[in-house]
C-alpha atoms as a PDB file:
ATOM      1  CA  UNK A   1     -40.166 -11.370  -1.963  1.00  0.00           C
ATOM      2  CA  UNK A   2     -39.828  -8.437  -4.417  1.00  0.00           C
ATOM      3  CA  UNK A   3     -39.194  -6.622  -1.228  1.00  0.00           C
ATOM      4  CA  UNK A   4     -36.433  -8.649   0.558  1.00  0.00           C
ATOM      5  CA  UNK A   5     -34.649  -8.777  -2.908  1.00  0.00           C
ATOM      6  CA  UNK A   6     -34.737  -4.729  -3.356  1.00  0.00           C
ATOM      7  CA  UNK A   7     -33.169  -4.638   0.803  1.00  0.00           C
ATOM      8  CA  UNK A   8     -30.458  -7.870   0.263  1.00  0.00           C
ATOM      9  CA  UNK A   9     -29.496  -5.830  -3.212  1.00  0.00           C
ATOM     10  CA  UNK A  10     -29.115  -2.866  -0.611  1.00  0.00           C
ATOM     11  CA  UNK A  11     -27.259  -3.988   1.950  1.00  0.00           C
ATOM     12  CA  UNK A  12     -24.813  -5.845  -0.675  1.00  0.00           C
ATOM     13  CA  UNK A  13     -24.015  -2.144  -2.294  1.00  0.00           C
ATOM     14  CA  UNK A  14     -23.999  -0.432   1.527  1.00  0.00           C
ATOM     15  CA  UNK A  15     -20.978  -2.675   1.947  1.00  0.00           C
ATOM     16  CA  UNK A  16     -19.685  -2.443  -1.481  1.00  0.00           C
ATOM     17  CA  UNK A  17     -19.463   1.306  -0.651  1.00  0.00           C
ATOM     18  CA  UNK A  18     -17.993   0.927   2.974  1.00  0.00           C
ATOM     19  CA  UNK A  19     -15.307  -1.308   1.640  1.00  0.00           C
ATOM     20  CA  UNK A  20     -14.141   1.356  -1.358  1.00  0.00           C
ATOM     21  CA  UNK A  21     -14.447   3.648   1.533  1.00  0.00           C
ATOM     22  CA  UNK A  22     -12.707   2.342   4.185  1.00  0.00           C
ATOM     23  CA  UNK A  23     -10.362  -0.037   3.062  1.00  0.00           C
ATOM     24  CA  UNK A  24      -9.630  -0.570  -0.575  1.00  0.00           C
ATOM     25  CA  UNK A  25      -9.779   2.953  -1.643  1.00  0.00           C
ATOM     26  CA  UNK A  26      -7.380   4.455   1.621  1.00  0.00           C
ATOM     27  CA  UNK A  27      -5.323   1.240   0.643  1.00  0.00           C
ATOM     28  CA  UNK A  28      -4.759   2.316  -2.814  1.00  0.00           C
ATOM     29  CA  UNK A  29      -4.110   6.082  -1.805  1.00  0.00           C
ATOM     30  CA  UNK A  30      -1.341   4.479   0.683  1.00  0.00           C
ATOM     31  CA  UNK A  31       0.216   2.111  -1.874  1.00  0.00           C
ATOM     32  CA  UNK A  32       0.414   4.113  -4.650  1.00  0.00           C
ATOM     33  CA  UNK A  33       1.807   7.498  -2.792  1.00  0.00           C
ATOM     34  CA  UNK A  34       4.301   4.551  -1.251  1.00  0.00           C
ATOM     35  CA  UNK A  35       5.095   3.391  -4.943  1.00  0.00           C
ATOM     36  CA  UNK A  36       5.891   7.124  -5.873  1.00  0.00           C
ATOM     37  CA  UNK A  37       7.676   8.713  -2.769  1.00  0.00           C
ATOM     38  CA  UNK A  38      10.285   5.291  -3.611  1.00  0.00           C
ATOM     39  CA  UNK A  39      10.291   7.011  -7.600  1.00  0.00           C
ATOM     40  CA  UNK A  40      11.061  10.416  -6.255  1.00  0.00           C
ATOM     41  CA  UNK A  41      13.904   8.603  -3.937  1.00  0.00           C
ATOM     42  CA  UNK A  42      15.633   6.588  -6.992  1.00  0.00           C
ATOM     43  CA  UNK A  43      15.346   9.652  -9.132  1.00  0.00           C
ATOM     44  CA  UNK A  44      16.437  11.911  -6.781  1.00  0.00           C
ATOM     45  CA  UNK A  45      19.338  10.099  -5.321  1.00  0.00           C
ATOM     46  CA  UNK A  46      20.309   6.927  -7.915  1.00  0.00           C
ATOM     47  CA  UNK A  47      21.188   7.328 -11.892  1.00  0.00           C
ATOM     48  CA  UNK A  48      18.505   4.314 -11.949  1.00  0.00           C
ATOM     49  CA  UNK A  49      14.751   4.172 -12.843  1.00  0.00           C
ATOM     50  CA  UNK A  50      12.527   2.579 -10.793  1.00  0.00           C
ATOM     51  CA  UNK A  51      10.893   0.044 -10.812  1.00  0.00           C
ATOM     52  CA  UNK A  52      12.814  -1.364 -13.879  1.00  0.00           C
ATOM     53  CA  UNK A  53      15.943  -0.833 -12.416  1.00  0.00           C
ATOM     54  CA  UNK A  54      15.213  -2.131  -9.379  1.00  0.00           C
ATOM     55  CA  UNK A  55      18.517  -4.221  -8.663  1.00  0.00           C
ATOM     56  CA  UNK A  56      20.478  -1.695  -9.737  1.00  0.00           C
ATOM     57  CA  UNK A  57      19.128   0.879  -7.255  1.00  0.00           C
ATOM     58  CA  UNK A  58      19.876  -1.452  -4.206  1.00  0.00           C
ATOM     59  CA  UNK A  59      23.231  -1.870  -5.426  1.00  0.00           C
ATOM     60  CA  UNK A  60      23.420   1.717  -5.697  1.00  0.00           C
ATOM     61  CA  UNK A  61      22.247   2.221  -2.130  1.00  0.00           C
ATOM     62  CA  UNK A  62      24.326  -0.302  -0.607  1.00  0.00           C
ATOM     63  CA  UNK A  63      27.494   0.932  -2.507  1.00  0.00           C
ATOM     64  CA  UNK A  64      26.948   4.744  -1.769  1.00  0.00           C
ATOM     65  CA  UNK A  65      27.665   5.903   1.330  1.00  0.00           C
ATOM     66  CA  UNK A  66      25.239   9.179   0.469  1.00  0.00           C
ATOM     67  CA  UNK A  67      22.457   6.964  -1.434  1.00  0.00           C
ATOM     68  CA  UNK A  68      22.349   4.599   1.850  1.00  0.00           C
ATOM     69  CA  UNK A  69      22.469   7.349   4.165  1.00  0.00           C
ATOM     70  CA  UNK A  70      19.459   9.493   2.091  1.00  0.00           C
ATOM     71  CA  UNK A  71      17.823   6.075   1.953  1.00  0.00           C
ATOM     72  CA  UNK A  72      17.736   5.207   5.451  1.00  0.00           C
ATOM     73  CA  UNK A  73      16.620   9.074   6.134  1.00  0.00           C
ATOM     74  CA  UNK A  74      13.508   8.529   3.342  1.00  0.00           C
ATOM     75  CA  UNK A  75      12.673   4.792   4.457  1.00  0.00           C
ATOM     76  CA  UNK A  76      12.328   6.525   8.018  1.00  0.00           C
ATOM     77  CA  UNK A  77      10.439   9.708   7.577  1.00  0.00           C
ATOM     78  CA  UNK A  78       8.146   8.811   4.621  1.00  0.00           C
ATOM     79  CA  UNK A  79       8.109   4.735   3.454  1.00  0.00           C
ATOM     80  CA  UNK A  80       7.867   3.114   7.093  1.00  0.00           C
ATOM     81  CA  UNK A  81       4.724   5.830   8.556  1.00  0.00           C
ATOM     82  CA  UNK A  82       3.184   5.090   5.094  1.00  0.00           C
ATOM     83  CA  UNK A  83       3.795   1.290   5.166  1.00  0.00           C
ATOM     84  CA  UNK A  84       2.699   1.252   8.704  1.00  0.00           C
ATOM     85  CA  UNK A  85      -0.349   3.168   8.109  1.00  0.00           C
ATOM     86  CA  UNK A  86      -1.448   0.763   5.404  1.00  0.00           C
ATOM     87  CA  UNK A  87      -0.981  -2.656   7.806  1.00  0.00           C
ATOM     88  CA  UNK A  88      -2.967  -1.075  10.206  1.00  0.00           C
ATOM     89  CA  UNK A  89      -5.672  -0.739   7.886  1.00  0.00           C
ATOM     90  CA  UNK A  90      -4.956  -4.143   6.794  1.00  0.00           C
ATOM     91  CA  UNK A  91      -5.502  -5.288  10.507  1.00  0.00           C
ATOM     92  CA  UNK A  92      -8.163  -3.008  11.435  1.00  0.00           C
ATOM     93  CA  UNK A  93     -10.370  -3.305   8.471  1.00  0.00           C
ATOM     94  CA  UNK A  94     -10.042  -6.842   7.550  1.00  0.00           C
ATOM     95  CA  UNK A  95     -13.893  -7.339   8.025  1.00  0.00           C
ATOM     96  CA  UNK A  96     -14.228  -5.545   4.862  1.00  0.00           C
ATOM     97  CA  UNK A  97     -12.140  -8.259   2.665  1.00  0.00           C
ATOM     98  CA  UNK A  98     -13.652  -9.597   0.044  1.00  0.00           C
ATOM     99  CA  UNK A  99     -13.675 -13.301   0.942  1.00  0.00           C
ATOM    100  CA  UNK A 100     -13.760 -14.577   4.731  1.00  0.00           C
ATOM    101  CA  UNK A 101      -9.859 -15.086   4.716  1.00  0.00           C
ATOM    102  CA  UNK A 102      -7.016 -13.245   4.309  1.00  0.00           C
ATOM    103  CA  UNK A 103      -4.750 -13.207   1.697  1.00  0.00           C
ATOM    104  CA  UNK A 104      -1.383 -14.670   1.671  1.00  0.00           C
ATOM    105  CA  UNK A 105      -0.002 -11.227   0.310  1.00  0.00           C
ATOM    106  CA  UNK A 106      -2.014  -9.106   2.918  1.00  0.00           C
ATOM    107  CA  UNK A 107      -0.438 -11.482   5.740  1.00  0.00           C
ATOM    108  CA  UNK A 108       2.979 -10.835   4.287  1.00  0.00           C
ATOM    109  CA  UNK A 109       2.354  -6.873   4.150  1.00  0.00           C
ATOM    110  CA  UNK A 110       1.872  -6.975   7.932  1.00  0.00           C
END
């Protein structure tokens, strides 16, 4: 019994470990590089800090021709390959949720 304990303890850490490693971990990585790339845009291009300033900087965007156009330039070579790359993971690695369903949120990010 002592035995089976010591290899069901085990195999609940071996996936512990493959989760951090291959989905919650690269997940974070994505999300929060995604989080900061959108700082360096609002900082870079809006008088607005983000994220408590969020309304302001879409106004900004949509009411700049130069903000929208360095905006739409950003969202397409650094936001989108990043946001794709993380609902891929999402899709790909949801055998390593926590719980046997998926969560609303993660169904809305894809």
């Amino acid at each position: 019994v002592a035995h089976t304990l010591a290899e069901r303890r085990q195999s609940e850490l071996d996936r512990v470990a493959q989760q951090l490693a291959e989905f919650y971990g690269p997940l974070l990585s994505l999300t929060s590089s995604t989080w900061r790339i959108f700082k360096l845009f609002a900082e870079s291009e809006t008088p607005y800090a983000y994220p408590d300033e969020m309304a302001a900087i879409i106004r900004h965007v949509e009411t700049h021709a130069r903000a929208r156009s360095e905006y739409v330039r950003w969202m397409k070579t650094a936001l989108l390959p990043q946001h794709r790359q993380a609902a891929n993971l999402i899709e790909t690695k949801a055998h390593l949720f926590e719980t046997d369903t998926m969560a609303e949120h993660m169904l809305e990010y894809v």
